[in-house]
PDB file of N, CA and C in Angstrom:
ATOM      1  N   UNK A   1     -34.046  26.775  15.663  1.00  0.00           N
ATOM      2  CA  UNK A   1     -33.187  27.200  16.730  1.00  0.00           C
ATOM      3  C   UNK A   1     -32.049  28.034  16.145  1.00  0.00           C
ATOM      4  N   UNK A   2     -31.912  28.901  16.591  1.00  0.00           N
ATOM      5  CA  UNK A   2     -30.720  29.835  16.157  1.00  0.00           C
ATOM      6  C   UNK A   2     -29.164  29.328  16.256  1.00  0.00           C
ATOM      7  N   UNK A   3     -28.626  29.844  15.245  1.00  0.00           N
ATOM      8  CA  UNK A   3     -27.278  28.935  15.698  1.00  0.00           C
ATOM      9  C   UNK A   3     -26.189  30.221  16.738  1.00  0.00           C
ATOM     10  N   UNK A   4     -25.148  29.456  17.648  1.00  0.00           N
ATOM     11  CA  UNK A   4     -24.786  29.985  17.997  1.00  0.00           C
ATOM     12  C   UNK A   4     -23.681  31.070  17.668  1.00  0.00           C
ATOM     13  N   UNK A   5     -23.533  31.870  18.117  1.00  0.00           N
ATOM     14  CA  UNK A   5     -22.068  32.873  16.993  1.00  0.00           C
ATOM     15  C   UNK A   5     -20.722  32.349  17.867  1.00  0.00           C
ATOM     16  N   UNK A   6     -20.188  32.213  16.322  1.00  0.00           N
ATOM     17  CA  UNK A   6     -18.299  31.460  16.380  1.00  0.00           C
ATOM     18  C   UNK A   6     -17.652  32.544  17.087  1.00  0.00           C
ATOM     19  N   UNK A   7     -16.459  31.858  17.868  1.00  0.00           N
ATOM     20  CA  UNK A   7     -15.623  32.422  18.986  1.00  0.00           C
ATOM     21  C   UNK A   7     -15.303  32.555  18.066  1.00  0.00           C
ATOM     22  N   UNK A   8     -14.189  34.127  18.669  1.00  0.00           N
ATOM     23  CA  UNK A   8     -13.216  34.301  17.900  1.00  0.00           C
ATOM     24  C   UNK A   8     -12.216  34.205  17.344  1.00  0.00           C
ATOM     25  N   UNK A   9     -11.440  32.879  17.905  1.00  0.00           N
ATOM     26  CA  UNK A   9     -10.805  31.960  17.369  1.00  0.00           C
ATOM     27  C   UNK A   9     -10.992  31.200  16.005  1.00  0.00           C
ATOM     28  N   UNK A  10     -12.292  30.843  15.696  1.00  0.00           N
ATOM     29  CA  UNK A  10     -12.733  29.922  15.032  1.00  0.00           C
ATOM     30  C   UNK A  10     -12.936  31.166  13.625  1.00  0.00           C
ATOM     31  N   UNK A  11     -13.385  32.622  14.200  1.00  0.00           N
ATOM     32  CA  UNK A  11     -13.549  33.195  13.069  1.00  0.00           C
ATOM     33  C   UNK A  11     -12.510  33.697  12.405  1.00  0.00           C
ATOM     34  N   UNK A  12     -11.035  33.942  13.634  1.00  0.00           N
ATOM     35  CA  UNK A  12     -10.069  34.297  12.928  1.00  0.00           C
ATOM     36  C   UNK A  12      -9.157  33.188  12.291  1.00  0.00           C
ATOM     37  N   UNK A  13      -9.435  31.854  12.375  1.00  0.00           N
ATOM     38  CA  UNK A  13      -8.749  30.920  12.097  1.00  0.00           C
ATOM     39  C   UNK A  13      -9.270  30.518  10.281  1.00  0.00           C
ATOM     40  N   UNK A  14     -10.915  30.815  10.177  1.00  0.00           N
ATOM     41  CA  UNK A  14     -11.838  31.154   9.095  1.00  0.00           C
ATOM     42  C   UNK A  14     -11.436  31.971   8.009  1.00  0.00           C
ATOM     43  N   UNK A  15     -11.013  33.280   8.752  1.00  0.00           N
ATOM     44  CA  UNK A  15     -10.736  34.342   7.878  1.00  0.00           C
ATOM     45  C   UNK A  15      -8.647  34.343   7.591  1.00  0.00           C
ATOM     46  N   UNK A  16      -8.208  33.704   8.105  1.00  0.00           N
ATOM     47  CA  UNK A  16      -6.634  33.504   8.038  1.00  0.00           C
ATOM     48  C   UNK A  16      -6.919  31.725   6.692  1.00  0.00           C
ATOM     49  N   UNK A  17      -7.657  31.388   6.924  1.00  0.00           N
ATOM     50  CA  UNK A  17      -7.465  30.486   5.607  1.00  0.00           C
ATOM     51  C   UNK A  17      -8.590  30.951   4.462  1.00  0.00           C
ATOM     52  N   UNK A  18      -9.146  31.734   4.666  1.00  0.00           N
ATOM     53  CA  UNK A  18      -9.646  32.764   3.364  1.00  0.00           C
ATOM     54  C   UNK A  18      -8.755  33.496   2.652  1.00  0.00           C
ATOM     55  N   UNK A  19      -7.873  34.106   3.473  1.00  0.00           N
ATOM     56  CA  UNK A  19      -6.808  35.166   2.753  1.00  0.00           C
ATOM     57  C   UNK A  19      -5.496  33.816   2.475  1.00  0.00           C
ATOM     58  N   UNK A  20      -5.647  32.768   3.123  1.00  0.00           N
ATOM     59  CA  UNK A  20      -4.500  32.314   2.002  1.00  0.00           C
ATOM     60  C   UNK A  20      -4.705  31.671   0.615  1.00  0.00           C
ATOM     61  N   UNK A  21      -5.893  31.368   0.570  1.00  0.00           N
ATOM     62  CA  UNK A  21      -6.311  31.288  -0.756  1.00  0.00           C
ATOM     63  C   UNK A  21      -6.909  31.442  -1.937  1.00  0.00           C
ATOM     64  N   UNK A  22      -7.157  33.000  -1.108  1.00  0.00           N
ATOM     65  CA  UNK A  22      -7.208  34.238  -2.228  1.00  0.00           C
ATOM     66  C   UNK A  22      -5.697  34.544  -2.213  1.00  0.00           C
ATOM     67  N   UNK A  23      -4.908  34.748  -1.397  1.00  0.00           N
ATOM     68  CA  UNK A  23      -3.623  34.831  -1.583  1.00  0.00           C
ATOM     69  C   UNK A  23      -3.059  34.087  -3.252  1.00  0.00           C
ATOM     70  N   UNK A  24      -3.381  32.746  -2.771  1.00  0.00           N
ATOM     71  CA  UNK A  24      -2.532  31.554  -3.406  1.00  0.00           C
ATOM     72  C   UNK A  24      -3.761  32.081  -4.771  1.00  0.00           C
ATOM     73  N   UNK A  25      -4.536  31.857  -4.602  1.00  0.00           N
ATOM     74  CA  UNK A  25      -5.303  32.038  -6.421  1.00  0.00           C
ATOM     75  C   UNK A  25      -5.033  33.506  -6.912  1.00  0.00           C
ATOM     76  N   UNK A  26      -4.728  34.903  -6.652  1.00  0.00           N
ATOM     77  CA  UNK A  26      -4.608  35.865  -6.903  1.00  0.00           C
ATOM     78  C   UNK A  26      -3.099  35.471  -7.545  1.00  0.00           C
ATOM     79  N   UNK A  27      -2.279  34.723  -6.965  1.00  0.00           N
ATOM     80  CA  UNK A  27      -0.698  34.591  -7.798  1.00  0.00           C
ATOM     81  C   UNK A  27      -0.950  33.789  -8.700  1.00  0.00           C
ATOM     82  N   UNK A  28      -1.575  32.970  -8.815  1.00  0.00           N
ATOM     83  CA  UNK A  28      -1.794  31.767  -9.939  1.00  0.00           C
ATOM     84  C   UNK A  28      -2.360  32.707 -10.851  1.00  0.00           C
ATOM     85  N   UNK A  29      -3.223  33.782 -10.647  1.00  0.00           N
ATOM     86  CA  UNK A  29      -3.565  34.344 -11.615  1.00  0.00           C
ATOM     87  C   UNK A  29      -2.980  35.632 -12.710  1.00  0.00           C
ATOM     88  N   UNK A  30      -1.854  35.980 -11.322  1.00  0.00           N
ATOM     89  CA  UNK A  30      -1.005  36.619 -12.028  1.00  0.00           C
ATOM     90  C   UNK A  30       0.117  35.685 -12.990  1.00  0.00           C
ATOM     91  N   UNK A  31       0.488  34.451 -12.272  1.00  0.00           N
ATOM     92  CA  UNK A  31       1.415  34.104 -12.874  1.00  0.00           C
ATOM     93  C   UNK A  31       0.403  33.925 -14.409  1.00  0.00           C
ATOM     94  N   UNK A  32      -0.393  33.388 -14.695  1.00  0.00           N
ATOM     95  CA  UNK A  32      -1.256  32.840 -15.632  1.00  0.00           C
ATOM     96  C   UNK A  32      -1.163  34.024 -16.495  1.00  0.00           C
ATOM     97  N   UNK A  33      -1.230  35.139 -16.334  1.00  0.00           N
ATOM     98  CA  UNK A  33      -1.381  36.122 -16.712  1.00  0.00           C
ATOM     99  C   UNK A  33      -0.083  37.099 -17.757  1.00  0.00           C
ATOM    100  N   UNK A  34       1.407  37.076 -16.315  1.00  0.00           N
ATOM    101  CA  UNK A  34       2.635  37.563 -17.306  1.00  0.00           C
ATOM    102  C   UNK A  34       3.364  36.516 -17.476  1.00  0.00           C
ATOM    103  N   UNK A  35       3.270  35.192 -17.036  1.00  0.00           N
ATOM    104  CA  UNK A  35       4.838  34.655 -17.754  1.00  0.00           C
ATOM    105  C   UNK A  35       4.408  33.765 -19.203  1.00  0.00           C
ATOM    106  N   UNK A  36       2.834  33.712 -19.468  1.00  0.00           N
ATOM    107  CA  UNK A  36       2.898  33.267 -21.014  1.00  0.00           C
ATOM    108  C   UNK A  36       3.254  34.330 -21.581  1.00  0.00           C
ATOM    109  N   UNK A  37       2.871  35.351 -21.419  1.00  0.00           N
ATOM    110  CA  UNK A  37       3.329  36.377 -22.099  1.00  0.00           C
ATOM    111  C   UNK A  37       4.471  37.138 -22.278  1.00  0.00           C
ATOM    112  N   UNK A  38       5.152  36.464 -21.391  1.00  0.00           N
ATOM    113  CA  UNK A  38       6.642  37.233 -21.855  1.00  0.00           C
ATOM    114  C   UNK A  38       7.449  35.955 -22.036  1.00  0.00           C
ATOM    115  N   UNK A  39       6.776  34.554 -21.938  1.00  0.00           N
ATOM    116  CA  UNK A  39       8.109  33.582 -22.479  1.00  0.00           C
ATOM    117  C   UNK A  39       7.025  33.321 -23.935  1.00  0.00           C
ATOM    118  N   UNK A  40       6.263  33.801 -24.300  1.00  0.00           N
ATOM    119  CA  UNK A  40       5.617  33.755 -25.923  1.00  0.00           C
ATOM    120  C   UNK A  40       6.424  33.713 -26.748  1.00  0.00           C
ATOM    121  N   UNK A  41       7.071  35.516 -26.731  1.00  0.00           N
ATOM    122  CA  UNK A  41       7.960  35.417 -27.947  1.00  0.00           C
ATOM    123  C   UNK A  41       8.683  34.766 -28.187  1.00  0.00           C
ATOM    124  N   UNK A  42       9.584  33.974 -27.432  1.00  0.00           N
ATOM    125  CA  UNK A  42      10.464  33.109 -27.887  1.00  0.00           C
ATOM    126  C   UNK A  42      10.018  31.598 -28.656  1.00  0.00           C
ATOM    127  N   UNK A  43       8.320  31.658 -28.627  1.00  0.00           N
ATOM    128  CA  UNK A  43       7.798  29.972 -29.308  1.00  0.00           C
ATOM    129  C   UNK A  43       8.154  30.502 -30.747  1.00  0.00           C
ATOM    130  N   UNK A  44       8.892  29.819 -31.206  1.00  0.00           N
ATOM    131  CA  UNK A  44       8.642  29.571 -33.329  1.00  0.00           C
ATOM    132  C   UNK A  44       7.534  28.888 -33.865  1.00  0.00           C
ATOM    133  N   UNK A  45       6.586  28.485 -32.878  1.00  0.00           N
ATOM    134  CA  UNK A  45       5.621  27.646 -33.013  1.00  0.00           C
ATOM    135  C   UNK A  45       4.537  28.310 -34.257  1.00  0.00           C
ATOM    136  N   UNK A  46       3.870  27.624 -35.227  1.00  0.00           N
ATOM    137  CA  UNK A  46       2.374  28.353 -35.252  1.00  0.00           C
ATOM    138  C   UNK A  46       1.541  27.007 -35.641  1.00  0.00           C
ATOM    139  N   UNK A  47       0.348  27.656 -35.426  1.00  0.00           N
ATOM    140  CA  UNK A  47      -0.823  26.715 -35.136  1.00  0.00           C
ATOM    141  C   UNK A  47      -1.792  26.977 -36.140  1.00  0.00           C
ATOM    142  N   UNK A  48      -2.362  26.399 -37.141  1.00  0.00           N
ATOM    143  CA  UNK A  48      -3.179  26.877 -38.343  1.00  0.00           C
ATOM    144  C   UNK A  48      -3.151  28.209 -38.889  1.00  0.00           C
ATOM    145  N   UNK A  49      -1.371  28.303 -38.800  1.00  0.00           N
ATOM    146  CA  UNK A  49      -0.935  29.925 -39.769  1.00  0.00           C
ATOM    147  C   UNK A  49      -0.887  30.920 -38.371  1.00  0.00           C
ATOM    148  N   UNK A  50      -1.228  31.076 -36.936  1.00  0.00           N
ATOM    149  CA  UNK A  50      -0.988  31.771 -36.330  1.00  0.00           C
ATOM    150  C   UNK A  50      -0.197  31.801 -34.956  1.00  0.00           C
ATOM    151  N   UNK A  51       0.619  32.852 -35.035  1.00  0.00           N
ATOM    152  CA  UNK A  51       1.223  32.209 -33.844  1.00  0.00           C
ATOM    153  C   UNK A  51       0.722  31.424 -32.614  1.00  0.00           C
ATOM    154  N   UNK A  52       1.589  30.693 -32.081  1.00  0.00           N
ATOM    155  CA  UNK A  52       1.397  30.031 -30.463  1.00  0.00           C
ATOM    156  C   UNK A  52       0.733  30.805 -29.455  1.00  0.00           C
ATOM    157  N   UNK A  53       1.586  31.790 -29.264  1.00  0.00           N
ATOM    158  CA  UNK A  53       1.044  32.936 -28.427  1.00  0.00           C
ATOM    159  C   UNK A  53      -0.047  33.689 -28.397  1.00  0.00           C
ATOM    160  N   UNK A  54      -0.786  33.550 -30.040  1.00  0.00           N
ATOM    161  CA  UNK A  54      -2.233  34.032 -30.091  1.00  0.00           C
ATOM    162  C   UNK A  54      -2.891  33.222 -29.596  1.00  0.00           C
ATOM    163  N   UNK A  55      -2.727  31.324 -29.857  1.00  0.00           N
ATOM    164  CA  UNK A  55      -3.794  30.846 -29.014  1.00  0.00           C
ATOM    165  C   UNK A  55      -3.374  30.477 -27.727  1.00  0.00           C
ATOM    166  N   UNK A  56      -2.670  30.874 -27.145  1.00  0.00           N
ATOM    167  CA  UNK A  56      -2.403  30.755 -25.855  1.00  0.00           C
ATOM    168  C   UNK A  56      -3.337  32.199 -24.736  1.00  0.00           C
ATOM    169  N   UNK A  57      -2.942  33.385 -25.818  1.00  0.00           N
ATOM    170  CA  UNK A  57      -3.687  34.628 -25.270  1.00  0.00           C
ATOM    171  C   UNK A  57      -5.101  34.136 -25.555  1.00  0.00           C
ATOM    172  N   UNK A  58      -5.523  33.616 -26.754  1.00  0.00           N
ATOM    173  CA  UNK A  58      -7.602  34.120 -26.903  1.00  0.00           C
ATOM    174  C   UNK A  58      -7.998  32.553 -26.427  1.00  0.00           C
ATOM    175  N   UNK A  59      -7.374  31.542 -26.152  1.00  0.00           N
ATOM    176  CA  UNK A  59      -8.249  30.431 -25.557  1.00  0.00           C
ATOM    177  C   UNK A  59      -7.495  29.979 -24.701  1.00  0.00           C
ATOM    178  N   UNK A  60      -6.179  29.865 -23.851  1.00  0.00           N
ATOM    179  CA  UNK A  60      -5.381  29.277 -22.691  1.00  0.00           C
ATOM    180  C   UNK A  60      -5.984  30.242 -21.880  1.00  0.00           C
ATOM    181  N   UNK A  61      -5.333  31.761 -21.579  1.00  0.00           N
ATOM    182  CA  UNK A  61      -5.850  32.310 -20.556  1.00  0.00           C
ATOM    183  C   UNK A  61      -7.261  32.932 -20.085  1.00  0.00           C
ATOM    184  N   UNK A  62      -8.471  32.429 -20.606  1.00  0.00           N
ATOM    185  CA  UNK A  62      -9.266  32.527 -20.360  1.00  0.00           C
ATOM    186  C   UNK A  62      -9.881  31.418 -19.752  1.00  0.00           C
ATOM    187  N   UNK A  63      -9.695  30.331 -20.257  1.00  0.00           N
ATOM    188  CA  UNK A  63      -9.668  28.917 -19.897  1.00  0.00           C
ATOM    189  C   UNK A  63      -9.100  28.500 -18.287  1.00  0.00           C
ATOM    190  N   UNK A  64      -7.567  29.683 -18.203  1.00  0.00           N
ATOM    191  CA  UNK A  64      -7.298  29.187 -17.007  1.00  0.00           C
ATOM    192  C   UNK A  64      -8.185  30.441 -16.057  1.00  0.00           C
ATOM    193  N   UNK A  65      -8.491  31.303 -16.078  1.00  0.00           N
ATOM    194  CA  UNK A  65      -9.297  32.652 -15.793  1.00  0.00           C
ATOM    195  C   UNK A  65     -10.753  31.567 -15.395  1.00  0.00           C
ATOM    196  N   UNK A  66     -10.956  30.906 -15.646  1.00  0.00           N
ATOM    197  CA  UNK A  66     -12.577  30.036 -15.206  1.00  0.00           C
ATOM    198  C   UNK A  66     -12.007  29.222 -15.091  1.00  0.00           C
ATOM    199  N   UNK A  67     -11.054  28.210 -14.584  1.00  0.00           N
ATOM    200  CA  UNK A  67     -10.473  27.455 -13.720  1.00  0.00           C
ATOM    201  C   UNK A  67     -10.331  28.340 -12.468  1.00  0.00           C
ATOM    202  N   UNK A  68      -9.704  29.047 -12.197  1.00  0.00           N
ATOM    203  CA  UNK A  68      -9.285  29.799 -11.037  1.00  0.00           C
ATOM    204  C   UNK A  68     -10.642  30.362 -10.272  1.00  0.00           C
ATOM    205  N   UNK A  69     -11.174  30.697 -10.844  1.00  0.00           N
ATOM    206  CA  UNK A  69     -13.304  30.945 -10.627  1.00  0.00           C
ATOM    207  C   UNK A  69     -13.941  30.069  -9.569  1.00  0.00           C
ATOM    208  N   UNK A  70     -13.465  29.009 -10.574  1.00  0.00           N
ATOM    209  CA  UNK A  70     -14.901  27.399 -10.253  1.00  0.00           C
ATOM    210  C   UNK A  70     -13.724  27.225  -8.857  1.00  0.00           C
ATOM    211  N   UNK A  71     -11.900  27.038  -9.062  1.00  0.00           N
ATOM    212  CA  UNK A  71     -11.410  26.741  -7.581  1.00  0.00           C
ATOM    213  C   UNK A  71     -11.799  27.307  -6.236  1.00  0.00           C
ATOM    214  N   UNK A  72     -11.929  28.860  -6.421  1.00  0.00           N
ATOM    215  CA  UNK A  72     -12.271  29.991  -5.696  1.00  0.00           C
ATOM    216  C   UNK A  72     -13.147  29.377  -5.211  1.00  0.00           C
ATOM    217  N   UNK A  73     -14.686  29.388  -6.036  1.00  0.00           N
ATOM    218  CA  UNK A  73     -16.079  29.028  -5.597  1.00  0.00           C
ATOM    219  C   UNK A  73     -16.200  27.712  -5.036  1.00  0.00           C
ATOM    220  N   UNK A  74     -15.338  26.630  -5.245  1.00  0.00           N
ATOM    221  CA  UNK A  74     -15.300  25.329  -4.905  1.00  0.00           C
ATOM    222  C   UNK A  74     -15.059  25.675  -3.414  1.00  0.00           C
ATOM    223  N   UNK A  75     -13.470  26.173  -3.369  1.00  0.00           N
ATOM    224  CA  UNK A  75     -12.933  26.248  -2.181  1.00  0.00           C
ATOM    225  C   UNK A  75     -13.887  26.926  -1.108  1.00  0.00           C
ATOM    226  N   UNK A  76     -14.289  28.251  -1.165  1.00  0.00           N
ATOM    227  CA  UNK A  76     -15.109  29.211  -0.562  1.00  0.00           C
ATOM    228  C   UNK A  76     -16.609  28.325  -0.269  1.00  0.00           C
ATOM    229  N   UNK A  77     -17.294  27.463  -0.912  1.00  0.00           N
ATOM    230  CA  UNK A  77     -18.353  26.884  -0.507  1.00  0.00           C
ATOM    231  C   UNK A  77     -17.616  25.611   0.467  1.00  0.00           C
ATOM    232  N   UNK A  78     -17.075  25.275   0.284  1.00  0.00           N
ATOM    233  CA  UNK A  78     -16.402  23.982   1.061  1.00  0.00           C
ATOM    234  C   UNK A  78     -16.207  25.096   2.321  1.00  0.00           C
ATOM    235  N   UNK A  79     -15.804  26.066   2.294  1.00  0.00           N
ATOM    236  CA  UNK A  79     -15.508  26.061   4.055  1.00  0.00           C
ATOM    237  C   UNK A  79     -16.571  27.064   4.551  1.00  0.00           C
ATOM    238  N   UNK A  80     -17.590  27.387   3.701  1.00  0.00           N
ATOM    239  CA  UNK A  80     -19.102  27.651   4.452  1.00  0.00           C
ATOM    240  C   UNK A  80     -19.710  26.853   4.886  1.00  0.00           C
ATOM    241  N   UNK A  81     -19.635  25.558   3.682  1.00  0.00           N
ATOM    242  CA  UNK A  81     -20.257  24.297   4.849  1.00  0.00           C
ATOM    243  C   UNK A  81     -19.697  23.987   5.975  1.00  0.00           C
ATOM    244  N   UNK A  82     -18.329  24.174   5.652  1.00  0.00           N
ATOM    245  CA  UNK A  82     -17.871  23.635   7.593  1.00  0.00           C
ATOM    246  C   UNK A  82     -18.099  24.583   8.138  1.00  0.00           C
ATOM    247  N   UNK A  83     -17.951  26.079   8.035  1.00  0.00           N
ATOM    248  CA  UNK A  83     -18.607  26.951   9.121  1.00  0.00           C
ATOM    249  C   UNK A  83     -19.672  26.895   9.509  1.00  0.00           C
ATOM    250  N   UNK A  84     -20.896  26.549   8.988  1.00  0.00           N
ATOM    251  CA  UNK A  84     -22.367  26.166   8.905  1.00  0.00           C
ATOM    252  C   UNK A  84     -22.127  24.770  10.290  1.00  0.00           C
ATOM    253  N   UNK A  85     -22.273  23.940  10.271  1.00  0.00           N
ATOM    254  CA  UNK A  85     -21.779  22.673  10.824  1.00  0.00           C
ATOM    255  C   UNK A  85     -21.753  22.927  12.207  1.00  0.00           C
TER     256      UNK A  85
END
């Protein structure tokens, strides 16, 4: 049986909590992105001879870069199933 097509309420209510959390993950990703990098220089830190800030750049922000992914895809399948429904 075919399903029926969502009022437009339901689709704009759909697409208004899509854009807020691409909203909300697009800033997480910026923040993720410039404020290690500009509060870096100030670590005196180093970590097996190299600075903090190198492993924060080649394994933190990539790390959080596929966190922000799997949330996206988590989130985005969670509200296909309820649109599905």
């Amino acid at each position: 049986m075919p399903q029926e097509l969502p009022n437009d309420s339901r689709h704009a209510s759909a697409w208004r909590r899509n854009l807020r959390w691409t909203l909300l993950l697009l800033c997480l990703w910026a923040a993720l992105t410039f404020l290690p990098a500009w509060f870096a220089r100030d670590l005196p830190y180093t970590v097996m001879g190299w600075p903090l800030s190198f492993w924060m750049a080649a394994y933190g922000a990539p790390l959080a870069y596929l966190l922000v992914v799997i949330a996206y895809a988590r989130v985005m399948n969670r509200g296909d199933d309820a649109w599905d429904e």
